[in-house]
PDB file of N, CA and C in Angstrom:
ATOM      1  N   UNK A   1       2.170   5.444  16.334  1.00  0.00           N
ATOM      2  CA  UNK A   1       1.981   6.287  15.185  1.00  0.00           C
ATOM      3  C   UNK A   1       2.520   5.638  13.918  1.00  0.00           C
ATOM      4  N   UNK A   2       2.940   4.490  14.057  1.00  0.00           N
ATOM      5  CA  UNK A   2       3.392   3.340  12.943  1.00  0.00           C
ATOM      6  C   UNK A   2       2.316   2.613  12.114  1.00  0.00           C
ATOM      7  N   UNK A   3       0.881   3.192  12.317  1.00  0.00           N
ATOM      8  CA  UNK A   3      -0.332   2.363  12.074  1.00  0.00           C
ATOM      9  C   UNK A   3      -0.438   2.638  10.590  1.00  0.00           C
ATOM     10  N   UNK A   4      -0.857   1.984   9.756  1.00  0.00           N
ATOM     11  CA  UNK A   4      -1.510   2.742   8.503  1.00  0.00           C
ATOM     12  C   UNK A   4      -2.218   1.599   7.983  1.00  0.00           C
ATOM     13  N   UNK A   5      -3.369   1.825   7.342  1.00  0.00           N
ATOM     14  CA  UNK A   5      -4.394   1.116   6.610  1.00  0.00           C
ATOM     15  C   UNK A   5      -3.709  -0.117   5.787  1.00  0.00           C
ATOM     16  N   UNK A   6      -2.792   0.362   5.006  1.00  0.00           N
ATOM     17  CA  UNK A   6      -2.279  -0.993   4.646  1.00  0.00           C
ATOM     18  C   UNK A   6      -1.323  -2.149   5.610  1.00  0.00           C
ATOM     19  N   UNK A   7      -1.395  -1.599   6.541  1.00  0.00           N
ATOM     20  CA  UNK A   7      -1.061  -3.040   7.350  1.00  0.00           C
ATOM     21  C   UNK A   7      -2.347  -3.584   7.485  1.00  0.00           C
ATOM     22  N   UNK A   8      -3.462  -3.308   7.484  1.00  0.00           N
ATOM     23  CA  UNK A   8      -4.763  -4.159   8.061  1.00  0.00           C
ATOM     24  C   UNK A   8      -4.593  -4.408   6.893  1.00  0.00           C
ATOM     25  N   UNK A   9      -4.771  -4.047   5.622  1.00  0.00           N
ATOM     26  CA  UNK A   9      -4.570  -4.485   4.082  1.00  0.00           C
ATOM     27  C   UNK A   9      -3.888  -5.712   4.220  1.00  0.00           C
ATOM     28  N   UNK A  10      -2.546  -5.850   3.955  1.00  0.00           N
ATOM     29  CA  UNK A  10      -1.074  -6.760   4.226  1.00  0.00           C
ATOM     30  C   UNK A  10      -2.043  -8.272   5.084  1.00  0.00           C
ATOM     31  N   UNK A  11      -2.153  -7.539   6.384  1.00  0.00           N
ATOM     32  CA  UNK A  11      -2.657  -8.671   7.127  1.00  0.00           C
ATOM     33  C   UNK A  11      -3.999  -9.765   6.454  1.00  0.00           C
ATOM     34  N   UNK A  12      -4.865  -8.840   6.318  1.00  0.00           N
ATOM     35  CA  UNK A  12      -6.377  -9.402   5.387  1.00  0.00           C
ATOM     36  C   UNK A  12      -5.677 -10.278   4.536  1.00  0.00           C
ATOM     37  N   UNK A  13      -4.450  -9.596   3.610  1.00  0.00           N
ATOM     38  CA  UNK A  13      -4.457 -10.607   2.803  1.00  0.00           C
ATOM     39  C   UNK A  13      -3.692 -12.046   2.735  1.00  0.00           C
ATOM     40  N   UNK A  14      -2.805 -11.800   3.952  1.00  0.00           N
ATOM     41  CA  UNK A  14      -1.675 -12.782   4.567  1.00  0.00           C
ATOM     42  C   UNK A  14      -2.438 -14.111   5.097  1.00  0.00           C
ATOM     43  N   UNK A  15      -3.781 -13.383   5.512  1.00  0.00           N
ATOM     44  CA  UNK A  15      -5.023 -14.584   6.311  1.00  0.00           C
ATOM     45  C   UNK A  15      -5.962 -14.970   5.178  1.00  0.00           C
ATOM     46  N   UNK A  16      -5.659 -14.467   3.866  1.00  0.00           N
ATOM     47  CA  UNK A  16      -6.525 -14.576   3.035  1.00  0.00           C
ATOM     48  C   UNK A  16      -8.040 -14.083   3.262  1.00  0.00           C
ATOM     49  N   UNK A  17      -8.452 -13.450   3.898  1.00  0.00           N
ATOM     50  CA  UNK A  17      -9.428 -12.570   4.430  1.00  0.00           C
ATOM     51  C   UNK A  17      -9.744 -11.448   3.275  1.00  0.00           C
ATOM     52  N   UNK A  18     -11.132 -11.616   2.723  1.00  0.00           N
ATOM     53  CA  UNK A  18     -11.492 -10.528   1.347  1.00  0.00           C
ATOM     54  C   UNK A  18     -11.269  -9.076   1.502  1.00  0.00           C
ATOM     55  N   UNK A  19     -10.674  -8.754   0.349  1.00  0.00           N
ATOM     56  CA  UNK A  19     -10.223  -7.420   0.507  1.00  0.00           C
ATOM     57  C   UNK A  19     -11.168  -6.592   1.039  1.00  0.00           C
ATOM     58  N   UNK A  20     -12.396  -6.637   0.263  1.00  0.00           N
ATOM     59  CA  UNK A  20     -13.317  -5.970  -0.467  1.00  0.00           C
ATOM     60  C   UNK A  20     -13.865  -5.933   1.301  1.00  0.00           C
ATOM     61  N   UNK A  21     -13.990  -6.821   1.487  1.00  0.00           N
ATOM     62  CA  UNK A  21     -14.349  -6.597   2.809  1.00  0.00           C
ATOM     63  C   UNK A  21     -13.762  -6.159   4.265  1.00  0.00           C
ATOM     64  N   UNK A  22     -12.467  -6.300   3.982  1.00  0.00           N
ATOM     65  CA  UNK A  22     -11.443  -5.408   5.070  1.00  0.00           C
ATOM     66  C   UNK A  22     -11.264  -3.498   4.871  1.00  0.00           C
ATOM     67  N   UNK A  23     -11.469  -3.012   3.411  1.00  0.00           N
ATOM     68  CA  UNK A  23     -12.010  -1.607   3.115  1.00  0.00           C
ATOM     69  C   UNK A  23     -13.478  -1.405   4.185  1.00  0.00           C
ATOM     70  N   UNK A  24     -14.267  -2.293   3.623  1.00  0.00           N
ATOM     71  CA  UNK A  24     -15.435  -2.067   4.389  1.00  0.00           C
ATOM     72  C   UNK A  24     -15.351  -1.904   6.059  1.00  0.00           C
ATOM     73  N   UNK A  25     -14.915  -3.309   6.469  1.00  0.00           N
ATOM     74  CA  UNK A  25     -14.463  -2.765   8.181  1.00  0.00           C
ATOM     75  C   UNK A  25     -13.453  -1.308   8.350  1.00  0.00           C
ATOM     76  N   UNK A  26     -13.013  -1.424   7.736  1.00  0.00           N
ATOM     77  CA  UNK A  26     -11.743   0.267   7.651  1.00  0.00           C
ATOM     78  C   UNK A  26     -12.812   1.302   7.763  1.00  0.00           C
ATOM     79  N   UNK A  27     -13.499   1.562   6.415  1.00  0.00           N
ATOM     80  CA  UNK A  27     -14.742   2.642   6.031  1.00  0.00           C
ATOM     81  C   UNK A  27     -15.419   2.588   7.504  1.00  0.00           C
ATOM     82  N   UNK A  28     -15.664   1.649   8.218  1.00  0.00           N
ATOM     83  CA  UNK A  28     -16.408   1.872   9.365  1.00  0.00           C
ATOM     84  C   UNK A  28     -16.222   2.176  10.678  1.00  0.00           C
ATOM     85  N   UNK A  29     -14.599   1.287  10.602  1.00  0.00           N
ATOM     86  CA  UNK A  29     -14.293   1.675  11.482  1.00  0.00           C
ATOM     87  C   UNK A  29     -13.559   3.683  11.982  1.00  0.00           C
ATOM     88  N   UNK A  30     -13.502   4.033  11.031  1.00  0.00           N
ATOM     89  CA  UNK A  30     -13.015   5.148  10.454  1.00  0.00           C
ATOM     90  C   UNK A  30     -14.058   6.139  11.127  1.00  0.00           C
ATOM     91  N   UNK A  31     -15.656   5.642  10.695  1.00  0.00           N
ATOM     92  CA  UNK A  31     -16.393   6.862  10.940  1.00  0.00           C
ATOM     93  C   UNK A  31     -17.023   5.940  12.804  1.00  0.00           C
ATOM     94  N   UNK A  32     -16.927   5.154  13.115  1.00  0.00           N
ATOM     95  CA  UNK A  32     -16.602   5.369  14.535  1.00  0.00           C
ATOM     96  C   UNK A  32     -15.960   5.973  15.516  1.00  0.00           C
ATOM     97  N   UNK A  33     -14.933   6.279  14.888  1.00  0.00           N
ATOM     98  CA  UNK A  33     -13.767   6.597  15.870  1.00  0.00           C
ATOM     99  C   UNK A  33     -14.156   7.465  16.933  1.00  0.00           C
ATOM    100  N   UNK A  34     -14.244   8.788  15.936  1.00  0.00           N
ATOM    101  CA  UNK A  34     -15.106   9.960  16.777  1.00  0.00           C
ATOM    102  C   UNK A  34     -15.237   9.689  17.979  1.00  0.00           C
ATOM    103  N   UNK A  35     -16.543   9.238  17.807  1.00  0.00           N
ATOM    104  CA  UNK A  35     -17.880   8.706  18.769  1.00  0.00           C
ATOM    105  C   UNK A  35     -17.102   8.068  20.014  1.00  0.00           C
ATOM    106  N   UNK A  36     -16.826   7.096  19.562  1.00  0.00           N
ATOM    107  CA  UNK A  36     -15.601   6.262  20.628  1.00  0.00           C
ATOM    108  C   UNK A  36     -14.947   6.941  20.753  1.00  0.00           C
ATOM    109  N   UNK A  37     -14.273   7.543  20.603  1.00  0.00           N
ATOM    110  CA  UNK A  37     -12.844   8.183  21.589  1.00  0.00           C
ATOM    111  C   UNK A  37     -13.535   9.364  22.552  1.00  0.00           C
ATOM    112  N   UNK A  38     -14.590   9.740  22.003  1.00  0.00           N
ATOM    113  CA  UNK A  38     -15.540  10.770  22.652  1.00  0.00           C
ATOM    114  C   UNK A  38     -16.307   9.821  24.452  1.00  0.00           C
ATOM    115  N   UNK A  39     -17.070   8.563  23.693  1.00  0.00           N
ATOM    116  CA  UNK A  39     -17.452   7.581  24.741  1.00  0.00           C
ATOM    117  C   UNK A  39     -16.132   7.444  26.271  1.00  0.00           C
ATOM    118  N   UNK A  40     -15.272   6.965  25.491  1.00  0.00           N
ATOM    119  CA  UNK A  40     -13.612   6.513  26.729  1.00  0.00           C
ATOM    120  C   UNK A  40     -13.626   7.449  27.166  1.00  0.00           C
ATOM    121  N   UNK A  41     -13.256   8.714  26.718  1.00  0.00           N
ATOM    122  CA  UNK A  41     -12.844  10.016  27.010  1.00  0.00           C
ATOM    123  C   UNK A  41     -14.015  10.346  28.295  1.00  0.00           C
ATOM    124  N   UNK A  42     -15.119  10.527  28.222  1.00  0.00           N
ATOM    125  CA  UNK A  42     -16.079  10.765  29.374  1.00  0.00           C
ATOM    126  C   UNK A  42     -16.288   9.880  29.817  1.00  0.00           C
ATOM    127  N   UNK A  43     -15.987   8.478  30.242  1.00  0.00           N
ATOM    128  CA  UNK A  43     -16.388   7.541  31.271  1.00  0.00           C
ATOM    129  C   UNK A  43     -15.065   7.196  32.082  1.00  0.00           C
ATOM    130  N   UNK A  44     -13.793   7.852  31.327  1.00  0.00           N
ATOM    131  CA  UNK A  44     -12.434   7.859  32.747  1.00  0.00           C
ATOM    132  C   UNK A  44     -13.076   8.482  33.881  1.00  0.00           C
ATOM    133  N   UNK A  45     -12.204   8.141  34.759  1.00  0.00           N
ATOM    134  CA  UNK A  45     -12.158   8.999  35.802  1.00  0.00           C
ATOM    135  C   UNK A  45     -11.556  10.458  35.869  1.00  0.00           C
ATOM    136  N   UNK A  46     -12.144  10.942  36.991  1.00  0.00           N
ATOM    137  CA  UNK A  46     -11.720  12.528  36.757  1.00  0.00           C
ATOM    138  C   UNK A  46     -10.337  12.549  37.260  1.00  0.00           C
ATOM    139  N   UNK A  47      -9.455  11.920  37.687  1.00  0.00           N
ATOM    140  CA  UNK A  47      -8.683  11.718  38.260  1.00  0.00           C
ATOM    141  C   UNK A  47      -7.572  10.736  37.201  1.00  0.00           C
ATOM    142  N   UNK A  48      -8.120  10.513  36.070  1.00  0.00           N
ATOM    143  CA  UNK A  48      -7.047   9.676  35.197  1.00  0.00           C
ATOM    144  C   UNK A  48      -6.006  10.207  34.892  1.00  0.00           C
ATOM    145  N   UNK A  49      -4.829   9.956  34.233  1.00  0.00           N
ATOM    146  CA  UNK A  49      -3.530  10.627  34.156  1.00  0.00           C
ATOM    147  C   UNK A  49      -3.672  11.364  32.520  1.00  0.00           C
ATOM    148  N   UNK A  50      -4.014  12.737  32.698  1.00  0.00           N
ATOM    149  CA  UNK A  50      -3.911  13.726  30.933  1.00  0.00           C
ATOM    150  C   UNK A  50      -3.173  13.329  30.138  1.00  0.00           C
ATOM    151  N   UNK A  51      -1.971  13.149  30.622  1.00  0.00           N
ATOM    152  CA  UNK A  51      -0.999  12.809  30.021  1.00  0.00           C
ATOM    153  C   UNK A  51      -1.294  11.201  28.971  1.00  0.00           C
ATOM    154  N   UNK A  52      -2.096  10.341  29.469  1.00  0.00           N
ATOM    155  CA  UNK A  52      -2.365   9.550  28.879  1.00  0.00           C
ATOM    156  C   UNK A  52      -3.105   9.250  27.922  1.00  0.00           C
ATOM    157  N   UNK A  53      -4.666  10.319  28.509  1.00  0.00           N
ATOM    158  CA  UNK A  53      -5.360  10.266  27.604  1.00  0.00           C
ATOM    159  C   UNK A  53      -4.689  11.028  26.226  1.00  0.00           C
ATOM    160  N   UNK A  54      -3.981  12.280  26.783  1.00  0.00           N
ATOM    161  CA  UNK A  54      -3.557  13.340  25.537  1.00  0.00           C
ATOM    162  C   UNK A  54      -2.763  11.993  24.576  1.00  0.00           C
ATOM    163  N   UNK A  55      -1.987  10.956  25.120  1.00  0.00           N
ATOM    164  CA  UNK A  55      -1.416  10.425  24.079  1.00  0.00           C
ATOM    165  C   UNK A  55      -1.934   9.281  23.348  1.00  0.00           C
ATOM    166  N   UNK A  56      -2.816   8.777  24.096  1.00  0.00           N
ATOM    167  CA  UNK A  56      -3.840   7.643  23.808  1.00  0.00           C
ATOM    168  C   UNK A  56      -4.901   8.243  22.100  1.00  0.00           C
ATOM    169  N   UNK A  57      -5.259   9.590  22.722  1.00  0.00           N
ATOM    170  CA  UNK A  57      -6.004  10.442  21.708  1.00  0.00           C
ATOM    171  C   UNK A  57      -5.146  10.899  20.565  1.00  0.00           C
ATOM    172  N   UNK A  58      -3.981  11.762  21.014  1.00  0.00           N
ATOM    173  CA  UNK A  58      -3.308  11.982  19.650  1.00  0.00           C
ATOM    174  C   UNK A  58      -3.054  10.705  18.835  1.00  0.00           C
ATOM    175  N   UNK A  59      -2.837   9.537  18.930  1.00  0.00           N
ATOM    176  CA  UNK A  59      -2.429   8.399  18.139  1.00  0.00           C
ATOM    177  C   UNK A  59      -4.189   8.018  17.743  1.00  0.00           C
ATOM    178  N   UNK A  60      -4.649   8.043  18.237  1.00  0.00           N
ATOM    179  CA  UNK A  60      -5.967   7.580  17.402  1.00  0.00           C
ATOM    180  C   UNK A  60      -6.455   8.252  16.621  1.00  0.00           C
ATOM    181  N   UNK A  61      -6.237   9.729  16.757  1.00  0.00           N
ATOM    182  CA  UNK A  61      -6.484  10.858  15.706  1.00  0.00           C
ATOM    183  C   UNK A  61      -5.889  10.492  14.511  1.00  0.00           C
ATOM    184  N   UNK A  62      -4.393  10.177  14.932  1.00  0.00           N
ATOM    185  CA  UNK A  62      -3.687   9.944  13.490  1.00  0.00           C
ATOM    186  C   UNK A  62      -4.156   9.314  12.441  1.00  0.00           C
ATOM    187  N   UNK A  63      -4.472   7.545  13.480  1.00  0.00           N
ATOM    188  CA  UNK A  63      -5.041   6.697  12.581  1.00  0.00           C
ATOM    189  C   UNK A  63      -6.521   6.840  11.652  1.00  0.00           C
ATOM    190  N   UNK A  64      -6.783   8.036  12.430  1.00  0.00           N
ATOM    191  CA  UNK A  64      -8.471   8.025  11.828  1.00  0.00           C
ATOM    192  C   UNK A  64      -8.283   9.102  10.803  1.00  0.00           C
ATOM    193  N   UNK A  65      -7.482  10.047  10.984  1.00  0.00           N
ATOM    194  CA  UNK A  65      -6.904  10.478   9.814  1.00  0.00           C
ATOM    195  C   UNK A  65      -6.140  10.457   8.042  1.00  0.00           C
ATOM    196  N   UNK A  66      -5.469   8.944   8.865  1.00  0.00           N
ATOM    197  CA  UNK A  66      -5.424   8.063   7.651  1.00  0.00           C
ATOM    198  C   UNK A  66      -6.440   7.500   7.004  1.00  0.00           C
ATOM    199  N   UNK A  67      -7.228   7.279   8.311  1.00  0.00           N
ATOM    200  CA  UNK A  67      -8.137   6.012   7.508  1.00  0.00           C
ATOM    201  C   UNK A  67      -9.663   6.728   6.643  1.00  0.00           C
ATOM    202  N   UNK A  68      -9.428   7.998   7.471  1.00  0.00           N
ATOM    203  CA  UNK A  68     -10.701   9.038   6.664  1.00  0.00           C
ATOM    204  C   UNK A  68     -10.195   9.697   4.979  1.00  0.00           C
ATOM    205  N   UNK A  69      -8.558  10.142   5.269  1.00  0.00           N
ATOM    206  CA  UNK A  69      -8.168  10.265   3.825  1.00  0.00           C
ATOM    207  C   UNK A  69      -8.447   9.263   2.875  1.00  0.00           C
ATOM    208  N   UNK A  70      -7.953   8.075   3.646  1.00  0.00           N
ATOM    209  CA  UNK A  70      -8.090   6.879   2.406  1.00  0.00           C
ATOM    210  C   UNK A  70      -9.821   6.542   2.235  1.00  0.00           C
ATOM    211  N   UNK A  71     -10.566   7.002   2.771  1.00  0.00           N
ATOM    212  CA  UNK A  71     -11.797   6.246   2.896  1.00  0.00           C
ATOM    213  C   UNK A  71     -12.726   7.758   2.072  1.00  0.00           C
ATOM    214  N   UNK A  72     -12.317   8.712   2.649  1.00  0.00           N
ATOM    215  CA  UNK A  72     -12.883   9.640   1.970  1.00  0.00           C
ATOM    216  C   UNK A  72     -13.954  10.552   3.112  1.00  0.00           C
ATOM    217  N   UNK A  73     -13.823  10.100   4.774  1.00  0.00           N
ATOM    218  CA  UNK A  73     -14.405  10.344   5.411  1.00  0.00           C
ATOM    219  C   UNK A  73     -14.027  11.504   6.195  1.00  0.00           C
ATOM    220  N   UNK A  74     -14.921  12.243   6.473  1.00  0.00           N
ATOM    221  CA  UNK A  74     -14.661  13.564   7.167  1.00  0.00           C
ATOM    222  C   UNK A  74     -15.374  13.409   8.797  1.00  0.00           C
TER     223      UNK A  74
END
């Protein structure tokens, strides 16, 4: 739950990697998330541990939360 957009920021720019274009992977990756966490979520097993997924999911929520505020995505 330590994730936030400007570390991929920080990093892009540490590798010299274009900004302009690390927003763009963010913006996208942002409105994936959904979908994907929806995909993992139904191809576990029925038998996987809740407990994992529940925490696997709450932390990706977070991040997509950030990354939809900053991006503007709902």
């Amino acid at each position: 739950d330590k994730i936030y957009p400007r570390h991929f920021l920080a990093t892009a720019k540490v590798l010299r990697f274009p900004e302009v274009q690390m927003h763009e992977i963010l913006s996208d990756f942002a409105r994936m998330i959904p979908a994907a966490l929806d995909n993992v979520k139904t191809s576990l097993p029925t038998d996987f541990p809740e407990n994992v997924v529940t925490a696997v999911e709450t932390n990706v929520l977070r991040l997509h939360g950030r990354l939809s505020r900053e991006y503007g995505i709902k």
